[in-house]
Protein backbone atom coordinates (compact mmCIF):
# COMPACT_ATOMS: atom_id res chain seq x y z
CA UNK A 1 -8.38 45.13 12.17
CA UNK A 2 -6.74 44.06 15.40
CA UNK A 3 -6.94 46.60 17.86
CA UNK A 4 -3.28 47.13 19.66
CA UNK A 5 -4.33 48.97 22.32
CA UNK A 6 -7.65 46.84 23.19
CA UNK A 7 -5.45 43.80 23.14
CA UNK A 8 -2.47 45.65 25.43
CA UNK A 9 -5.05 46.21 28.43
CA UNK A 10 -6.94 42.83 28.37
CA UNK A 11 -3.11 41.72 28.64
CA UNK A 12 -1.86 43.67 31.09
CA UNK A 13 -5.63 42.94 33.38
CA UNK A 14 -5.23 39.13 32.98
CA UNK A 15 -1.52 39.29 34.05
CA UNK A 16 -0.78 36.96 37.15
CA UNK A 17 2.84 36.60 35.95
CA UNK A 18 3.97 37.78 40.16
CA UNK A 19 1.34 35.65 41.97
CA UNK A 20 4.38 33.11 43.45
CA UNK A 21 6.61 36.32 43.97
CA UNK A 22 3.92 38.11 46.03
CA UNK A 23 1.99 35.11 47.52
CA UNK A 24 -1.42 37.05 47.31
CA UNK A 25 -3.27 37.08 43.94
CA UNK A 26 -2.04 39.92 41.81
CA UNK A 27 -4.62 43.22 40.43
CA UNK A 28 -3.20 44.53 37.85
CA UNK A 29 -4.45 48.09 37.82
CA UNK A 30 -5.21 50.03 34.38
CA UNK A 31 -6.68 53.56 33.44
CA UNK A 32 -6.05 55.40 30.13
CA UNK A 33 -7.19 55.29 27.03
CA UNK A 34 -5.39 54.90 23.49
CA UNK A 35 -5.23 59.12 22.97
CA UNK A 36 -4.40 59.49 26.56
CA UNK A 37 -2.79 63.05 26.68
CA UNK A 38 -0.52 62.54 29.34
CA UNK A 39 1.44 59.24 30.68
CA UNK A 40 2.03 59.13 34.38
CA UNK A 41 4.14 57.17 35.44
CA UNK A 42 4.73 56.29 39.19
CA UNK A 43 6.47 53.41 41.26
CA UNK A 44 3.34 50.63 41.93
CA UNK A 45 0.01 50.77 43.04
CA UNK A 46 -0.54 51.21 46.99
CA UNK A 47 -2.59 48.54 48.60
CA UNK A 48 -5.68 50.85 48.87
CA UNK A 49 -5.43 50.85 44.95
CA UNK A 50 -5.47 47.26 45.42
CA UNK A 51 -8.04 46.72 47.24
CA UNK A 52 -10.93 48.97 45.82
CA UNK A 53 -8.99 48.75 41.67
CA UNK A 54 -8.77 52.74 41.40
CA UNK A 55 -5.81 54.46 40.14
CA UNK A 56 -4.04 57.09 43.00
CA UNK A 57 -6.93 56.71 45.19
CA UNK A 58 -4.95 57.23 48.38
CA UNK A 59 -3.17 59.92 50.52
CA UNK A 60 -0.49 60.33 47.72
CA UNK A 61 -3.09 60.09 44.71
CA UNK A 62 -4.89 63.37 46.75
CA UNK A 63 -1.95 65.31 47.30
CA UNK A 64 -0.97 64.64 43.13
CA UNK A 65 -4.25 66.15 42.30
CA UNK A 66 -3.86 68.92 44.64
CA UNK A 67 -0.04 69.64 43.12
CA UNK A 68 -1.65 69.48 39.54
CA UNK A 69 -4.52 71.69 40.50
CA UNK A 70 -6.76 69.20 38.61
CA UNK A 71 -10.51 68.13 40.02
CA UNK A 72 -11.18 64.09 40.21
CA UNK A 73 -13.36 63.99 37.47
CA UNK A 74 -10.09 65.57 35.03
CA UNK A 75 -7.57 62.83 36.45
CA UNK A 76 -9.95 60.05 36.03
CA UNK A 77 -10.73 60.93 32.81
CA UNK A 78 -8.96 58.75 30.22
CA UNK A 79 -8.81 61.02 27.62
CA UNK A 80 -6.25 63.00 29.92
CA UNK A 81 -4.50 60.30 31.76
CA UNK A 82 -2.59 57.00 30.97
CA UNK A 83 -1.23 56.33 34.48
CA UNK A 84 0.80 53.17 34.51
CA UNK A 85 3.80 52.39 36.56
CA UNK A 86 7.48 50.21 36.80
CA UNK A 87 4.80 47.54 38.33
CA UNK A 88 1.03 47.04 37.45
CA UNK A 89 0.67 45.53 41.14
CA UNK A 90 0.39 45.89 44.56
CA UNK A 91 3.85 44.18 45.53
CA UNK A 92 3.15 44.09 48.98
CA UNK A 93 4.33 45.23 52.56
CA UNK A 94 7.95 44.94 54.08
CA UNK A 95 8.70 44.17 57.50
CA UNK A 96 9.08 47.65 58.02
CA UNK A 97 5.37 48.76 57.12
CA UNK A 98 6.83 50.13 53.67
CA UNK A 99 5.40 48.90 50.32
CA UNK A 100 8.27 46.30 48.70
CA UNK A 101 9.95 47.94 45.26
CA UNK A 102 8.55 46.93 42.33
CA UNK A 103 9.77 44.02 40.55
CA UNK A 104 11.34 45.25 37.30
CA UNK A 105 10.30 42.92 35.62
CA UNK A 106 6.98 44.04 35.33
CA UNK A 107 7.99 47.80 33.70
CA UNK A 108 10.37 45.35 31.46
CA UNK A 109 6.87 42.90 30.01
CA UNK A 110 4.96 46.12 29.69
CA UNK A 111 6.36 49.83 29.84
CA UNK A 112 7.85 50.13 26.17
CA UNK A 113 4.30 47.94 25.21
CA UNK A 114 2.49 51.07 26.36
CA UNK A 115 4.69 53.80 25.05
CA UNK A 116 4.55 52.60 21.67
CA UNK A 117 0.35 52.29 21.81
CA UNK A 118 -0.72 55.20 23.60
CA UNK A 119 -0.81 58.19 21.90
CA UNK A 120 0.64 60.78 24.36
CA UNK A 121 1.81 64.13 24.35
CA UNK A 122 4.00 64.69 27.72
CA UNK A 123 5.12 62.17 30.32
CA UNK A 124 5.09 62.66 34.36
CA UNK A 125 6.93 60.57 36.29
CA UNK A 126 6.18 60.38 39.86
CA UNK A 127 8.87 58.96 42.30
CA UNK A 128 12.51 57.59 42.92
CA UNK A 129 11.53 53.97 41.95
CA UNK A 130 10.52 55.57 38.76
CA UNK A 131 12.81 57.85 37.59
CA UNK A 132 15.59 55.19 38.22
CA UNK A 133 14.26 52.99 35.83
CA UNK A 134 13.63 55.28 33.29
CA UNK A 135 16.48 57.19 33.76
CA UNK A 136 19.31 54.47 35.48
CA UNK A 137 22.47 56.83 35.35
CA UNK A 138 20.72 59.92 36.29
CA UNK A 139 20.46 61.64 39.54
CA UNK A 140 17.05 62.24 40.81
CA UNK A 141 17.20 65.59 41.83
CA UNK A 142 18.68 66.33 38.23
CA UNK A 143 16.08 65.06 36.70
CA UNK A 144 13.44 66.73 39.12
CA UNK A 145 14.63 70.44 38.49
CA UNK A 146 14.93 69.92 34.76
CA UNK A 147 13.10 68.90 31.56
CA UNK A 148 13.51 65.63 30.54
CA UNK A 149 12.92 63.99 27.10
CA UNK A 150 11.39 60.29 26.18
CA UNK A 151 10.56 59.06 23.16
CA UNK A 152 11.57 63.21 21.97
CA UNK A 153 8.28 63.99 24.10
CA UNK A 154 8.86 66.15 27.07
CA UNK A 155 8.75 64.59 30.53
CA UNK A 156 8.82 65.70 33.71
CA UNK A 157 9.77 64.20 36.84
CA UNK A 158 7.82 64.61 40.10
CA UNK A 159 8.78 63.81 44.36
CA UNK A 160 6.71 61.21 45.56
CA UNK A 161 3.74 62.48 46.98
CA UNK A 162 3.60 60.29 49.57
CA UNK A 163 3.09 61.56 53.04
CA UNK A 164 5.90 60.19 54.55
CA UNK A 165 7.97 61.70 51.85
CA UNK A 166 9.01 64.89 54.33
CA UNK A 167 12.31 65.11 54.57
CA UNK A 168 12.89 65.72 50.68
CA UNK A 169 10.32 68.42 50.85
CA UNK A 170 12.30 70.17 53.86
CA UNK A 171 15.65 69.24 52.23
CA UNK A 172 14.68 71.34 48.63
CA UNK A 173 11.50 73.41 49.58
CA UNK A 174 12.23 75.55 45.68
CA UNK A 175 10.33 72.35 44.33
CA UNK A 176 6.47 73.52 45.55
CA UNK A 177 7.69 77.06 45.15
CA UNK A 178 8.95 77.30 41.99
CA UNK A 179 9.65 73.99 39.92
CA UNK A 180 6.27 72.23 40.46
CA UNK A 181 4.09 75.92 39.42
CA UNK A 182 6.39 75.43 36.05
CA UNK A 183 5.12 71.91 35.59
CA UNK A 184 1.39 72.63 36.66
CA UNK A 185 1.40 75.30 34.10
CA UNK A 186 2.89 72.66 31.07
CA UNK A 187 -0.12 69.56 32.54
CA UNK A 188 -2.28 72.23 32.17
CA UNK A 189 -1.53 73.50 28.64
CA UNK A 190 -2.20 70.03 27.09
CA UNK A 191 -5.16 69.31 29.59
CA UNK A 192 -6.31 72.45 27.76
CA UNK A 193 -6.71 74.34 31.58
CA UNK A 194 -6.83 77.59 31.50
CA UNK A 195 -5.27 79.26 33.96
């Protein structure tokens, strides 16, 4: 028997679909597994992710870990994380030093691809870029302060953890003191944390 999910990665690895659109080769990034318990979603991958082919292995990717209350060796292991994103790539830099938005197209080839092979229980979205696509009509603070549903699984949508992020954080400072302890506490639950 074919396996889906086998077949779904090697795809998504050997994709080069954006090579023209970026003008640098493309790495697709990939970590999960088929029973992943959780499917994080975010914007793209930074360039450090690029360059050394590790999920969240940045500023932002430290600061995530630190907001879930989760050790390295938990988020890297695939049996607890699918993390995936509206692109699989590094787009590249704008002229302002920012990382350009993902091309949609990307999340359109391979987002409902994933969701219907990996075997999740919750879904954390991390990000603007993110949230819009998943949730176009929505606004993000909305969607931030309450439970969301996809696929009738319960999601939950995160700031950016980004350092330069600060002027949401000192715009709605209730998020790290009350919303985000309600979402470490449901990561935890299906991590099987105890807290």
């Amino acid at each position: 028997m074919v396996d889906s999910f086998q077949n779904l990665k090697k795809e998504i690895l050997s994709c080069k679909d954006c090579k023209k659109l970026f003008g640098f080769e493309p790495n697709p990034n990939f970590l999960g597994a088929k029973n992943s318990k959780i499917i994080q979603i975010s914007q793209a991958p930074s360039r450090n992710v690029h360059l050394t082919s590790k999920a969240f292995n940045d500023q932002s990717g430290k600061r995530l870990r630190e907001w879930y209350q989760i050790s390295d060796d938990v988020f890297y292991n695939t049996k607890n994380l699918y993390v995936t994103g509206v692109a699989h790539c590094f787009p590249g830099k704008d002229k302002n030093g920012g990382d350009i938005k993902p091309p949609v197209y990307c999340a359109n080839k391979w987002l409902e691809k994933e969701f219907s092979v990996v075997n999740n229980r919750i879904f954390v979205i991390i990000g603007r870029e993110a949230a819009k696509y998943l949730f176009p009509k929505r606004e993000f603070n909305d969607l931030i302060f309450n439970d969301q549903l996809i696929n009738n699984k319960p999601a939950y949508v995160l700031p950016h953890p980004s350092p330069l992020n600060i002027k949401w954080f000192k715009d709605n400072p209730s998020f790290l003191k009350k919303r985000l302890p309600n979402i470490r506490k449901k990561i935890h639950k299906v991590l099987d944390i105890k807290t």
